[in-house]
Protein backbone atom coordinates (compact mmCIF):
# COMPACT_ATOMS: atom_id res chain seq x y z
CA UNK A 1 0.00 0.00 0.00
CA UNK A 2 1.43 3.46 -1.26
CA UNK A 3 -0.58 5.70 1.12
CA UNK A 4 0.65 8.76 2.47
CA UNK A 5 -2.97 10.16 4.48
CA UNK A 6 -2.02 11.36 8.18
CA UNK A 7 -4.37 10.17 10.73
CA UNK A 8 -4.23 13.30 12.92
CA UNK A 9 -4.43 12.74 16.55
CA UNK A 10 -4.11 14.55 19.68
CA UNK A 11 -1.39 14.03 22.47
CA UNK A 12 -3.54 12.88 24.47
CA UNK A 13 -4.74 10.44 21.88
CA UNK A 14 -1.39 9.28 20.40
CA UNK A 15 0.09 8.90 24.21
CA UNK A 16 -3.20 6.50 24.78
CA UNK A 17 -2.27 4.62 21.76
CA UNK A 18 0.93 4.19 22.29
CA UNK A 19 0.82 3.43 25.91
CA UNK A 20 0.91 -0.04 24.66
CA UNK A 21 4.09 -0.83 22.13
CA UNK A 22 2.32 -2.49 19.64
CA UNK A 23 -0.02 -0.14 19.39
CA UNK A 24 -0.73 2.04 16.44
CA UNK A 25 -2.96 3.98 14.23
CA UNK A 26 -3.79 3.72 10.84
CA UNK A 27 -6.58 5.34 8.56
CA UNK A 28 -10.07 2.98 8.25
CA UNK A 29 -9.70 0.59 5.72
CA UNK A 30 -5.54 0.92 6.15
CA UNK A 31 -5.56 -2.39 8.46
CA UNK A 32 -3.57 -5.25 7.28
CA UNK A 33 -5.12 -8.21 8.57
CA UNK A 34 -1.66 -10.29 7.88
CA UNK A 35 0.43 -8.55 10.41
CA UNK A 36 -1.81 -6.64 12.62
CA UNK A 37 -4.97 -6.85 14.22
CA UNK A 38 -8.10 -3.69 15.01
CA UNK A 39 -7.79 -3.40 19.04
CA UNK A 40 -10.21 -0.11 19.25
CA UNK A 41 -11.42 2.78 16.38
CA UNK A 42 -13.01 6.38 16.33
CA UNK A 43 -14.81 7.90 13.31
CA UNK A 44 -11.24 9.22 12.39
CA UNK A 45 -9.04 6.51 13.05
CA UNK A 46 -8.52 2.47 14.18
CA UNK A 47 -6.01 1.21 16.50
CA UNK A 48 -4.28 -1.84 15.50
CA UNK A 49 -2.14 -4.01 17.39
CA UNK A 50 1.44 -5.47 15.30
CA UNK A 51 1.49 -9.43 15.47
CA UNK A 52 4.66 -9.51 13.62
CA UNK A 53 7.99 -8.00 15.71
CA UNK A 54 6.26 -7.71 19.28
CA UNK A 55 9.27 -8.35 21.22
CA UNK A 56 11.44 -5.72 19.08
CA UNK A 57 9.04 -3.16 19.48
CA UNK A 58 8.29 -3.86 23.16
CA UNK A 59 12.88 -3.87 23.55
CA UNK A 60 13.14 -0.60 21.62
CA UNK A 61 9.65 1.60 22.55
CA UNK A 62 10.97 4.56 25.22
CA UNK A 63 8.29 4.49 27.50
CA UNK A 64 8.99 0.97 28.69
């Protein structure tokens, strides 16, 4: 997919989101069901949780 539409979020929002490491947000209809599953969505946006590299992204995210 060769999309380059910003999901515009809050702080507040984005600091929700990525509370969890393998969280993230994509556009509606931007979920790929191969690598990522839809944990939660708004009118504007759906959070998605990454199947694939949990245990890099949980090593390397700064809030842990």
């Amino acid at each position: 997919m060769n999309c380059r539409d910003q999901v515009k979020l809050t702080l507040e929002e984005y600091e929700e989101i990525r509370r969890e490491s393998t969280h993230f947000a994509v556009r509606p209809g931007h979920e790929n069901g191969e690598v990522e599953s839809a944990v939660w969505s708004t009118d504007r946006f759906i959070v998605v949780e990454k199947e694939v590299a949990e245990v890099l992204l949980e090593a390397t995210d700064p809030r842990s």
